[in-house]
Each structure stands twice: as C-alpha cells, then as structure tokens.
PDB file of N, CA and C in Angstrom:
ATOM      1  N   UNK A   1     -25.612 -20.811 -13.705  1.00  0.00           N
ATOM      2  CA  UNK A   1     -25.479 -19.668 -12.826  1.00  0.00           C
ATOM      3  C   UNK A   1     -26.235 -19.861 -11.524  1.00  0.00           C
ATOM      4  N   UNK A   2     -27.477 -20.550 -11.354  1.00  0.00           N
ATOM      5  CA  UNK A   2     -28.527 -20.625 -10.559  1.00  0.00           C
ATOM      6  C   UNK A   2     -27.709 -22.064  -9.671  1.00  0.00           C
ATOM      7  N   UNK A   3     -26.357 -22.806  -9.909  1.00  0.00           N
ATOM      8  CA  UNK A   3     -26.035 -23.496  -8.791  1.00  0.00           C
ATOM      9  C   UNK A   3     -25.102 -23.181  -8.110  1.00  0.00           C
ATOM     10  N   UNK A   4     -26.033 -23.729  -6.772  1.00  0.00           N
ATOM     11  CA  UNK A   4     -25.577 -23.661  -5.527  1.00  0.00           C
ATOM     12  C   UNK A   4     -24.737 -24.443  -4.992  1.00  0.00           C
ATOM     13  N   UNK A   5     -24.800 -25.416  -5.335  1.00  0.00           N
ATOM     14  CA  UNK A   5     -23.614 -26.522  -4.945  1.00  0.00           C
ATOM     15  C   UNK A   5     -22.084 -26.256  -5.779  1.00  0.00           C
ATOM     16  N   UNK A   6     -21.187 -25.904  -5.598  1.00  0.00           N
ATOM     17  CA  UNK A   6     -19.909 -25.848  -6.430  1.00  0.00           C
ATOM     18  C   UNK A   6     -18.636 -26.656  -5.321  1.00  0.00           C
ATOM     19  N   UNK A   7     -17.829 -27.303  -5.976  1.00  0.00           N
ATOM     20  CA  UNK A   7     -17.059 -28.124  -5.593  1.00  0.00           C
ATOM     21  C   UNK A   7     -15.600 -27.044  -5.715  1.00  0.00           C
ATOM     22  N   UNK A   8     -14.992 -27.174  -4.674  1.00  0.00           N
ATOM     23  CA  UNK A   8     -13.761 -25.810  -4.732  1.00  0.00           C
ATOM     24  C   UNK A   8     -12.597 -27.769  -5.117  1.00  0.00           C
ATOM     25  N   UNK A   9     -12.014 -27.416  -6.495  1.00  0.00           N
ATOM     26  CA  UNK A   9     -10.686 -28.624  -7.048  1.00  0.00           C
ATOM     27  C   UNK A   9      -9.762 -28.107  -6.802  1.00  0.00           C
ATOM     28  N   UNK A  10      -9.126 -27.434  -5.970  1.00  0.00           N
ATOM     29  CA  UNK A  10      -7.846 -26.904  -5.645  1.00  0.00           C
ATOM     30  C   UNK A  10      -7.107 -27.931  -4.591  1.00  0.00           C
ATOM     31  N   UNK A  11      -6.001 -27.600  -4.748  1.00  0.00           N
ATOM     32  CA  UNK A  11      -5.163 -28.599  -4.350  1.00  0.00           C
ATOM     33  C   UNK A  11      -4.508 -28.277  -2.554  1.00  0.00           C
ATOM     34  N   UNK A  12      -5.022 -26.646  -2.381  1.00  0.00           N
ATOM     35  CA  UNK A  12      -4.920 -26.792  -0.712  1.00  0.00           C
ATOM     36  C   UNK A  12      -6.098 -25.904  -0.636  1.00  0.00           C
ATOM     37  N   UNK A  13      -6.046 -25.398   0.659  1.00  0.00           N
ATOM     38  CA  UNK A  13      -7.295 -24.691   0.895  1.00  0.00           C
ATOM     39  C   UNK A  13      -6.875 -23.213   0.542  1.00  0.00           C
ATOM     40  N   UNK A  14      -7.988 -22.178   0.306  1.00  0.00           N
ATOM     41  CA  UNK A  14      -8.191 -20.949  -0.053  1.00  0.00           C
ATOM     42  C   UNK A  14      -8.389 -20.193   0.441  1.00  0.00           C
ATOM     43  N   UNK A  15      -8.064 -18.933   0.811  1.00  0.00           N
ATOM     44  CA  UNK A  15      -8.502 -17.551   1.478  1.00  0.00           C
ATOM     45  C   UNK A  15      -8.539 -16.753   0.047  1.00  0.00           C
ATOM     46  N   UNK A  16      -9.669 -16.065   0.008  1.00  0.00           N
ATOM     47  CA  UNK A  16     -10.092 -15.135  -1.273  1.00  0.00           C
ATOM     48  C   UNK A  16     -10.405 -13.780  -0.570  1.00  0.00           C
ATOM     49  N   UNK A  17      -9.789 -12.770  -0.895  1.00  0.00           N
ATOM     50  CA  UNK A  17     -10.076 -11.598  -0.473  1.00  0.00           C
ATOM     51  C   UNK A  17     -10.692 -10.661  -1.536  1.00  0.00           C
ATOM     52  N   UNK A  18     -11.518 -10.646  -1.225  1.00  0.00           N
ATOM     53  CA  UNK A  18     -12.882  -9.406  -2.314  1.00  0.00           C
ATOM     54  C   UNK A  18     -12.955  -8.125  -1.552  1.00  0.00           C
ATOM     55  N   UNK A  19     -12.055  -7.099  -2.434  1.00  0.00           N
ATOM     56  CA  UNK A  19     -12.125  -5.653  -2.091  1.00  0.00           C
ATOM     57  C   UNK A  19     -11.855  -4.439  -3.155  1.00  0.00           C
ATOM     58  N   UNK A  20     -11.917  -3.451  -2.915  1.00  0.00           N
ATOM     59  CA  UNK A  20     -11.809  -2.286  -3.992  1.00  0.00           C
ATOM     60  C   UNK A  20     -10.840  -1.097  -3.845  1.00  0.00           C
ATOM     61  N   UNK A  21     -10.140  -0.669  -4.503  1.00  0.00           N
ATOM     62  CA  UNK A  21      -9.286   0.356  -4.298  1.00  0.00           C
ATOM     63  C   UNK A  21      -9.686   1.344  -3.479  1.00  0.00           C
ATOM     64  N   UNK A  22     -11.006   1.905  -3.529  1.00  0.00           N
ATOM     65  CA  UNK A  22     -11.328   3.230  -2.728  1.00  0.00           C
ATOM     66  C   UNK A  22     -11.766   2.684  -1.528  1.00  0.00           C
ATOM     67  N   UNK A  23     -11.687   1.397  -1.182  1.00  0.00           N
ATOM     68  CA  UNK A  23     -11.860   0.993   0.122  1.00  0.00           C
ATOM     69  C   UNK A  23     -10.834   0.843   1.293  1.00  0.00           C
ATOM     70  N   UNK A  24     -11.060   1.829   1.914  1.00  0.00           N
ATOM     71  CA  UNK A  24     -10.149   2.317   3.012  1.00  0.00           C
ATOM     72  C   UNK A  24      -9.837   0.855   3.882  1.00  0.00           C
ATOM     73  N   UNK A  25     -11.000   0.520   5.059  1.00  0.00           N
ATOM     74  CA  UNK A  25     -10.575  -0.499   5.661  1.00  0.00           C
ATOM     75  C   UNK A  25     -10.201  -2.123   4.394  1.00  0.00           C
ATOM     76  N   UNK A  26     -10.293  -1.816   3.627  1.00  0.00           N
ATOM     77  CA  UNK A  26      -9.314  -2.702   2.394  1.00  0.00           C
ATOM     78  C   UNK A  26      -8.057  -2.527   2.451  1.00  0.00           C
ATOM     79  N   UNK A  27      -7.786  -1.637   2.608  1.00  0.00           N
ATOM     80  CA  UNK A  27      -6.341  -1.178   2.379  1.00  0.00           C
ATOM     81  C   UNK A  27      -5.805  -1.572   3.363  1.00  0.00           C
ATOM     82  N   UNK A  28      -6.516  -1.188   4.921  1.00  0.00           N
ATOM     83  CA  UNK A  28      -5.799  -1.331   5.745  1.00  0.00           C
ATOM     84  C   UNK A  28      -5.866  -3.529   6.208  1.00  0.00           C
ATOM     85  N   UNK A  29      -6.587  -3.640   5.431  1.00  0.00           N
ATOM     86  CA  UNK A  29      -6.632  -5.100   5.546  1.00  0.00           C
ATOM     87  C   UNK A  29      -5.837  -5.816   4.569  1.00  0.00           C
ATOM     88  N   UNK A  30      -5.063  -4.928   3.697  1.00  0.00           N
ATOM     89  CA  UNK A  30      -3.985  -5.517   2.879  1.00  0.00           C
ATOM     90  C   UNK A  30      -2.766  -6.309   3.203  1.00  0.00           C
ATOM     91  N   UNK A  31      -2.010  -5.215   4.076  1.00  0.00           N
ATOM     92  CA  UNK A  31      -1.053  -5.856   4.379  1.00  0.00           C
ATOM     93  C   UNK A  31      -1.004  -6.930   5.554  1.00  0.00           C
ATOM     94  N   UNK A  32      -1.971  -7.339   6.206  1.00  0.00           N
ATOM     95  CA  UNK A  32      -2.200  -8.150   6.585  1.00  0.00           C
ATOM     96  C   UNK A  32      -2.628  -9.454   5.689  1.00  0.00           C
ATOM     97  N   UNK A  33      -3.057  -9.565   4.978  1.00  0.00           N
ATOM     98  CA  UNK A  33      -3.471 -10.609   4.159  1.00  0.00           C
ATOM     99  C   UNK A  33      -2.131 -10.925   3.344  1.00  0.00           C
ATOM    100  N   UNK A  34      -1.105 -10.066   3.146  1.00  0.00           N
ATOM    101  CA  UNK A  34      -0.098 -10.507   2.837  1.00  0.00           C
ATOM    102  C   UNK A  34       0.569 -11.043   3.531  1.00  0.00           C
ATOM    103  N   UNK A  35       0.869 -10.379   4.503  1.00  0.00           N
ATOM    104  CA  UNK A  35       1.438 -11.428   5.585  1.00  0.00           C
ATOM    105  C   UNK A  35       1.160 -12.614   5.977  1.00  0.00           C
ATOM    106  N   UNK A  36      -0.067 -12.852   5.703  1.00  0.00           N
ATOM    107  CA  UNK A  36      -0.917 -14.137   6.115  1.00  0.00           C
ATOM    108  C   UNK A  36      -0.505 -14.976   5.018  1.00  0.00           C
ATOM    109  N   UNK A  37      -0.262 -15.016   3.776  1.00  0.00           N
ATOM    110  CA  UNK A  37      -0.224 -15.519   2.358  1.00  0.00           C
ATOM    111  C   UNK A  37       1.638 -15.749   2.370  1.00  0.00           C
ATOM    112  N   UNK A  38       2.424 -15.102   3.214  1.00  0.00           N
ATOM    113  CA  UNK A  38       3.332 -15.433   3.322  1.00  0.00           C
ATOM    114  C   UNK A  38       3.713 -16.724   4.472  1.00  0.00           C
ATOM    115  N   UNK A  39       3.108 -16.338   5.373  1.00  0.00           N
ATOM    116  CA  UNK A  39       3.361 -17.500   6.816  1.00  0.00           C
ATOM    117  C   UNK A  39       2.773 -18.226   6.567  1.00  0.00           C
ATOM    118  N   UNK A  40       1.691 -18.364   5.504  1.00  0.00           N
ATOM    119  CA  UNK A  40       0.912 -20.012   5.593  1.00  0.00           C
ATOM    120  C   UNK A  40       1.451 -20.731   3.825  1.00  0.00           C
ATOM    121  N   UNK A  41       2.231 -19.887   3.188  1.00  0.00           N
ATOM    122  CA  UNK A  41       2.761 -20.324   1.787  1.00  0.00           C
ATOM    123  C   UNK A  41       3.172 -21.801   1.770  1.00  0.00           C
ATOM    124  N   UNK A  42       2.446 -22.538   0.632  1.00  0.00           N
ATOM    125  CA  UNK A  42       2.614 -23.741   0.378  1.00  0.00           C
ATOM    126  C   UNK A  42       1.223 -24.431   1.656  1.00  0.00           C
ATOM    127  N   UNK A  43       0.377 -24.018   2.511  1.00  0.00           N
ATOM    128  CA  UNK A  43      -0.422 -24.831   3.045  1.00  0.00           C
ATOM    129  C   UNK A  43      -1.613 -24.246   2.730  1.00  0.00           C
ATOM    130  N   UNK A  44      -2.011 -22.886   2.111  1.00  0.00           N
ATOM    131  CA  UNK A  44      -3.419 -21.912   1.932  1.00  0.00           C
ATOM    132  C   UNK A  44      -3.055 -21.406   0.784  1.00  0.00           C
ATOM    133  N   UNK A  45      -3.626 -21.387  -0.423  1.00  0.00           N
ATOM    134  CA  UNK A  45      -3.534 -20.350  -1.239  1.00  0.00           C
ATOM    135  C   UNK A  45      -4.333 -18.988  -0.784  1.00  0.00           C
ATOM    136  N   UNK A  46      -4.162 -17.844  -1.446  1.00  0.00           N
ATOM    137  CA  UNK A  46      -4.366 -16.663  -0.723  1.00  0.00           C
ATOM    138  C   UNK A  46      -4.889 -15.996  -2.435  1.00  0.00           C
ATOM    139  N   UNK A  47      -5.754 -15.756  -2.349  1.00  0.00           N
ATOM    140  CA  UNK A  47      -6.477 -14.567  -3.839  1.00  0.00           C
ATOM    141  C   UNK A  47      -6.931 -13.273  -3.320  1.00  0.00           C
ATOM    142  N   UNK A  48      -6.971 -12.516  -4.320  1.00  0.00           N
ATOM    143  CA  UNK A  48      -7.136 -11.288  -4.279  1.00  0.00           C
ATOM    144  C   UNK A  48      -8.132 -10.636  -5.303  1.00  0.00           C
ATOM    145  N   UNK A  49      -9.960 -10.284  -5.002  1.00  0.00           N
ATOM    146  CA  UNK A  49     -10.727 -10.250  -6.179  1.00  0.00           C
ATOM    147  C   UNK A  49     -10.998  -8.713  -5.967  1.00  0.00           C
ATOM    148  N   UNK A  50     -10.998  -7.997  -7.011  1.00  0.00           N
ATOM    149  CA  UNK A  50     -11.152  -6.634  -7.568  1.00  0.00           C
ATOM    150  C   UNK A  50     -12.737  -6.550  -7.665  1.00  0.00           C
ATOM    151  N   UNK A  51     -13.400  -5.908  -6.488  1.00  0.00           N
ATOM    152  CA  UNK A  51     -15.131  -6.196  -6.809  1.00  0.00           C
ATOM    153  C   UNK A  51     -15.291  -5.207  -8.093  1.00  0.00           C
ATOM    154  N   UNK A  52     -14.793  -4.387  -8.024  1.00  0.00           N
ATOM    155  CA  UNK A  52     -14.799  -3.125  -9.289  1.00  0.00           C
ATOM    156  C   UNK A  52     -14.022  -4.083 -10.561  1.00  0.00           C
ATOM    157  N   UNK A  53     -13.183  -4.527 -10.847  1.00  0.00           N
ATOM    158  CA  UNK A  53     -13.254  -5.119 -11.702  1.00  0.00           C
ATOM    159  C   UNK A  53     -13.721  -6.846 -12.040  1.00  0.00           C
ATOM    160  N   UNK A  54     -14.047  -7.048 -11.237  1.00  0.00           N
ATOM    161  CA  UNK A  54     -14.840  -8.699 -11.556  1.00  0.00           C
ATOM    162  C   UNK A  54     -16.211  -8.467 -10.924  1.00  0.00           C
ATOM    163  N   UNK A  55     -17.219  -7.640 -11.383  1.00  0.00           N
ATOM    164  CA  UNK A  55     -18.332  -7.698 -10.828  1.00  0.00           C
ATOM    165  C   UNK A  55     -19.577  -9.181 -10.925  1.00  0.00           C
ATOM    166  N   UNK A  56     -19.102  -9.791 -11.907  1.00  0.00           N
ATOM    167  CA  UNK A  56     -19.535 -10.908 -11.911  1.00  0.00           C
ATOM    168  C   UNK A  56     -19.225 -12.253 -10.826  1.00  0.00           C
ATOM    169  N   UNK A  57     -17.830 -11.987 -10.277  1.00  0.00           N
ATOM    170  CA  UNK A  57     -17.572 -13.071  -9.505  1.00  0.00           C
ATOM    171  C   UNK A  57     -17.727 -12.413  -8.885  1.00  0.00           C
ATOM    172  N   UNK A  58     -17.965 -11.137  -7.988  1.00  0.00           N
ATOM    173  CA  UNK A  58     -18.714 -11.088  -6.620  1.00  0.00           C
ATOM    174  C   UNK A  58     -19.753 -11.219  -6.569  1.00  0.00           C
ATOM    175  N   UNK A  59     -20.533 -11.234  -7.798  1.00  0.00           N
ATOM    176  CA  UNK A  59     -22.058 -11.596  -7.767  1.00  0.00           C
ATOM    177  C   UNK A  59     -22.491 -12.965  -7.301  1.00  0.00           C
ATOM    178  N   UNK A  60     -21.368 -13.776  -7.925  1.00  0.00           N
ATOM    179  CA  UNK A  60     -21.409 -15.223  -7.361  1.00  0.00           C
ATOM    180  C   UNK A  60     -21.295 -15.516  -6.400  1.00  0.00           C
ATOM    181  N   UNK A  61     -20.583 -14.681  -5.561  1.00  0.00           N
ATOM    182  CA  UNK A  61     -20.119 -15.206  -4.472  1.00  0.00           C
ATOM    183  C   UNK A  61     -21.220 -14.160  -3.391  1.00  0.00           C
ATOM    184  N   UNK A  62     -22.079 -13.950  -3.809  1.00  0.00           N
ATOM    185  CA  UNK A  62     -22.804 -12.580  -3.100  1.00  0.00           C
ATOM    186  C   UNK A  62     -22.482 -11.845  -2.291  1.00  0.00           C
ATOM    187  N   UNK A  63     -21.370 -11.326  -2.898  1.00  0.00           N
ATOM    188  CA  UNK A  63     -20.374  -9.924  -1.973  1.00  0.00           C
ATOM    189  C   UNK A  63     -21.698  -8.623  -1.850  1.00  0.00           C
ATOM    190  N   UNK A  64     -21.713  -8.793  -0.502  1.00  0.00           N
ATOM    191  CA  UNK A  64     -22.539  -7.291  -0.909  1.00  0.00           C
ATOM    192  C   UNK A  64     -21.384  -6.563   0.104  1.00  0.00           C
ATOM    193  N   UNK A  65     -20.911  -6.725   0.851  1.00  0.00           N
ATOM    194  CA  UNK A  65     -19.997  -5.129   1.396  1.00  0.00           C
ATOM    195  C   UNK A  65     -18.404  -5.602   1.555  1.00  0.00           C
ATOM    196  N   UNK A  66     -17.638  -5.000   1.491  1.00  0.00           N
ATOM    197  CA  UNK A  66     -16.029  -5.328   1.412  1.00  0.00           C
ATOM    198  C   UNK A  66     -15.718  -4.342   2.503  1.00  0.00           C
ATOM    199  N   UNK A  67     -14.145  -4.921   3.169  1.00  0.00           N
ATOM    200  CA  UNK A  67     -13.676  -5.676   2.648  1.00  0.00           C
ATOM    201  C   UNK A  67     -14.556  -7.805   3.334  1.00  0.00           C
ATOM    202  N   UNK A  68     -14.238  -8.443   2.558  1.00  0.00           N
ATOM    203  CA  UNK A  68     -15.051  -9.814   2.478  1.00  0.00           C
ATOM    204  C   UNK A  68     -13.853 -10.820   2.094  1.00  0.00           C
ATOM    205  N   UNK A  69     -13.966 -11.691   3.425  1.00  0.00           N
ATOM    206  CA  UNK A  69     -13.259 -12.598   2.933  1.00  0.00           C
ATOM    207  C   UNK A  69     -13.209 -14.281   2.908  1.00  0.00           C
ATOM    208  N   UNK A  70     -13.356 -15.359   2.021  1.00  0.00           N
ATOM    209  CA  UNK A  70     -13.987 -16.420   2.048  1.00  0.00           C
ATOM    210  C   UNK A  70     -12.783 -17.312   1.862  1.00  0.00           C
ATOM    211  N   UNK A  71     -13.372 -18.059   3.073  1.00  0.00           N
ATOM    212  CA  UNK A  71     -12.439 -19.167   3.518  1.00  0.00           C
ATOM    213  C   UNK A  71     -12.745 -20.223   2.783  1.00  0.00           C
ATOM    214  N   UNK A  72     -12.273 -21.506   2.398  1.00  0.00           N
ATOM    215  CA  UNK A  72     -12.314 -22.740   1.291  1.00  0.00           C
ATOM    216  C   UNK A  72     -11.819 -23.456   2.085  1.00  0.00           C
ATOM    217  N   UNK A  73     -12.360 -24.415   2.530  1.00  0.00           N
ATOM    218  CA  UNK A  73     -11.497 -25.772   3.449  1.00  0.00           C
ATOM    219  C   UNK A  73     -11.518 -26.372   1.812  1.00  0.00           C
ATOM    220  N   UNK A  74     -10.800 -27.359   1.923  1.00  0.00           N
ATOM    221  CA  UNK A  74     -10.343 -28.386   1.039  1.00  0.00           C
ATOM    222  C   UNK A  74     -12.209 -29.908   0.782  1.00  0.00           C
ATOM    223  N   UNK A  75     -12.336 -29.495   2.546  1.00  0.00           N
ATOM    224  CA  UNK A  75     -13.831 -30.713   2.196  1.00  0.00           C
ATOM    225  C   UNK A  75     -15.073 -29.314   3.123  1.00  0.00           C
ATOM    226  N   UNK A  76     -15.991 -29.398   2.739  1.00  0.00           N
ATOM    227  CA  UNK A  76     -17.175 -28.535   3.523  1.00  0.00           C
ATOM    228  C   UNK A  76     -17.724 -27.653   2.755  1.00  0.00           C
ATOM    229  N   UNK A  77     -18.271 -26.680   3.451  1.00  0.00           N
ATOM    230  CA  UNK A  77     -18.502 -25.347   3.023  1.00  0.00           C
ATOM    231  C   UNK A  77     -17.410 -24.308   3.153  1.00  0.00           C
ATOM    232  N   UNK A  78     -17.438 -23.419   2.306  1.00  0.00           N
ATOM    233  CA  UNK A  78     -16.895 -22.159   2.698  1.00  0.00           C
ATOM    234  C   UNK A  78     -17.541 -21.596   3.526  1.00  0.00           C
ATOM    235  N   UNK A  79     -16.616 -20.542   4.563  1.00  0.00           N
ATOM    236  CA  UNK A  79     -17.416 -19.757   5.063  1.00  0.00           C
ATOM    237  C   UNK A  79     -16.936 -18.499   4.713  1.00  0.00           C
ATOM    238  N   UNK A  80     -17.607 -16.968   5.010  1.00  0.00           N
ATOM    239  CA  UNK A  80     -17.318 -16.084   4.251  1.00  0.00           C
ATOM    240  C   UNK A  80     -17.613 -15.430   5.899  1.00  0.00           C
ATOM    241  N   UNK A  81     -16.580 -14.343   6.030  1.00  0.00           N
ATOM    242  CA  UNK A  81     -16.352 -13.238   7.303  1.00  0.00           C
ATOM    243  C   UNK A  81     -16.314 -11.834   6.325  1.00  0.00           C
ATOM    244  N   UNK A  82     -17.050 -11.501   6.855  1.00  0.00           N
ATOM    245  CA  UNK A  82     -16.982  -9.524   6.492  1.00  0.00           C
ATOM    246  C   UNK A  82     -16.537  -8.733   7.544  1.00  0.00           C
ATOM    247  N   UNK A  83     -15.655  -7.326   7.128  1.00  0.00           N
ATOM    248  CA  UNK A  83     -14.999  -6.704   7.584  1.00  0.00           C
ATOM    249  C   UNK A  83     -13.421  -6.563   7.690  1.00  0.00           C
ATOM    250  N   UNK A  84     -12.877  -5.856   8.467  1.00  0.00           N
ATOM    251  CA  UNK A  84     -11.330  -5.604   8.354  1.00  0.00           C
ATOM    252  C   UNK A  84     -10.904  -6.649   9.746  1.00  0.00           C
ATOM    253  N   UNK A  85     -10.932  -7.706   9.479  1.00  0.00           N
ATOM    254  CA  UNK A  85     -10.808  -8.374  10.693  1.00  0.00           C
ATOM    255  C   UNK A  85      -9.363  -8.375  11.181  1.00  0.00           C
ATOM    256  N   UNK A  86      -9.241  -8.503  12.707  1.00  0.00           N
ATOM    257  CA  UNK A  86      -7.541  -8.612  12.979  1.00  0.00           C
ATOM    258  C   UNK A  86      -6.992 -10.081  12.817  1.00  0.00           C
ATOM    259  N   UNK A  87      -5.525  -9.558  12.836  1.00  0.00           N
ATOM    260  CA  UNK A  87      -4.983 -10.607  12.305  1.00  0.00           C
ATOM    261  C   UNK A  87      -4.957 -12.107  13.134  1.00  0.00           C
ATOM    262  N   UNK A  88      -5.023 -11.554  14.208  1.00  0.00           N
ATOM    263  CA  UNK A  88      -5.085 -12.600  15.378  1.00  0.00           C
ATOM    264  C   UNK A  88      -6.160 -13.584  15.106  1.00  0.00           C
ATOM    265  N   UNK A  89      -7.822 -13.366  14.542  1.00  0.00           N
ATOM    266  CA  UNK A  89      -8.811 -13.503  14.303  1.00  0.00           C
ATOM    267  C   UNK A  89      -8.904 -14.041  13.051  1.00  0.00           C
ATOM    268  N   UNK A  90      -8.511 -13.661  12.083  1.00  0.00           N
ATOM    269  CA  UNK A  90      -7.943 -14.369  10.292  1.00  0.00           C
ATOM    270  C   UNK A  90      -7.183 -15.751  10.716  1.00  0.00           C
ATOM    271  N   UNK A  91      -6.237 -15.653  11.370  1.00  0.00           N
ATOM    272  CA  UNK A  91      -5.122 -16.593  11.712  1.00  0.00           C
ATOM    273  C   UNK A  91      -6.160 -17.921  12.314  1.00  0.00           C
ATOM    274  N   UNK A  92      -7.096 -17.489  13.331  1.00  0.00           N
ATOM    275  CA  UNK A  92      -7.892 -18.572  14.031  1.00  0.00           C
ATOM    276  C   UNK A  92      -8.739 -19.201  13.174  1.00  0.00           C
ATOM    277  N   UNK A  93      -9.397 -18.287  11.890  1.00  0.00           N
ATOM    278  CA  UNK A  93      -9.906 -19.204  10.988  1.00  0.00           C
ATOM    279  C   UNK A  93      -9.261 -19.724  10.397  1.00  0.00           C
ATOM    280  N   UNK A  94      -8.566 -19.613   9.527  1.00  0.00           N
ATOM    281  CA  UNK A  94      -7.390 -20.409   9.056  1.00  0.00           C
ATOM    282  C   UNK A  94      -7.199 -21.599   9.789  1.00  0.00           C
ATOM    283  N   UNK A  95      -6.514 -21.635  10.988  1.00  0.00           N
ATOM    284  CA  UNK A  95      -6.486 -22.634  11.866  1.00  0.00           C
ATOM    285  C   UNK A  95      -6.893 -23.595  11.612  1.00  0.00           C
ATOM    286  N   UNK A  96      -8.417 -23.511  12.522  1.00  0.00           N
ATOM    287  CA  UNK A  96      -9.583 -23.889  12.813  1.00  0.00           C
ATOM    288  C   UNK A  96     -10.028 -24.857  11.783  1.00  0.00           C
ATOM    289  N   UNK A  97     -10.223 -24.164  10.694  1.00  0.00           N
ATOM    290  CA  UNK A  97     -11.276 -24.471   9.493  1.00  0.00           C
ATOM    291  C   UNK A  97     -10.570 -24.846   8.197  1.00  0.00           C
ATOM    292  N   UNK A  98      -9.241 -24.454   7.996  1.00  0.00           N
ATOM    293  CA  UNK A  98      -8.782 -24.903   6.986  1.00  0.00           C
ATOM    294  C   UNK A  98      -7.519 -25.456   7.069  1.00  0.00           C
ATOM    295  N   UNK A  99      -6.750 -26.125   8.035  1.00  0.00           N
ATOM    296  CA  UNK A  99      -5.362 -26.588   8.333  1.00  0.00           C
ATOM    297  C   UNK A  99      -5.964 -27.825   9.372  1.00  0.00           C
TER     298      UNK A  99
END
C-alpha cells in the first residue's frame, strides 16, 4: 500500500476520471469526457471512478476534491488536473502528454 512507484501495463495511454453523483461540476464534466473517449477511441483509454463507491482507489490515488482527472502517458509520470476543466484544455493534455 505504502508504494509509490507503480508501473501503469496498459496497452495505450489513460485518462481516469474520479467523480461522484452529487457532484454538480461532475456532471457537467461528463459529457465532455465522453466525447473525449469517443474522438480519441482506440489511441486513450478513458475510465470512470465512483469516489463514493471505490473509496479505496481514490485513496490511492489521493483524490481529495472531484471532479479529478489523471492522465497516464504510456512512459513517465501521471499527472493529475483538478476541476471541471474545458474541453479545449483536456484535449491539450491529451495531446501534449499522452499521444
């Protein structure tokens, strides 16, 4: 539990979205993340974590406020952005950091 080093074995890179039903700017950061999971299909996988129901994997990932969302390049670190970010702004990380 106490390591810090974890190796992401997935076969493209990851966008993980950690949020909760009663979370408003969640919601409104939904359908954007779908959209995003559609235009980048087959080059990003795209997840979706329930902090209310997986309180353990946001612990891991030290979610403290949603909506939270963590990027996975294929080699590096993740990096993790908080808030309802626009789409224009999601898209550039993506870009950038994981394509």
């Amino acid at each position: 539990e106490n390591n810090k080093e974890w190796k992401y074995e997935g076969e493209i890179p990851a966008v993980i979205d950690f949020y909760a039903d009663w979370c408003q700017p969640c919601k409104m950061l939904a359908p954007t993340i779908d959209k995003l999971s559609k235009e980048y299909d087959g080059k990003v996988n795209f997840y979706k974590v329930n902090t209310e129901n997986e309180p353990e994997l946001s612990g891991a990932f030290g979610i403290q406020s949603i909506p939270s969302i963590l990027f996975i390049p294929m080699e590096g670190q993740p990096q993790m952005a908080a808030g309802a970010l626009p789409e224009v702004q999601l898209k550039k990380i993506i870009d950038d950091n994981l394509l």
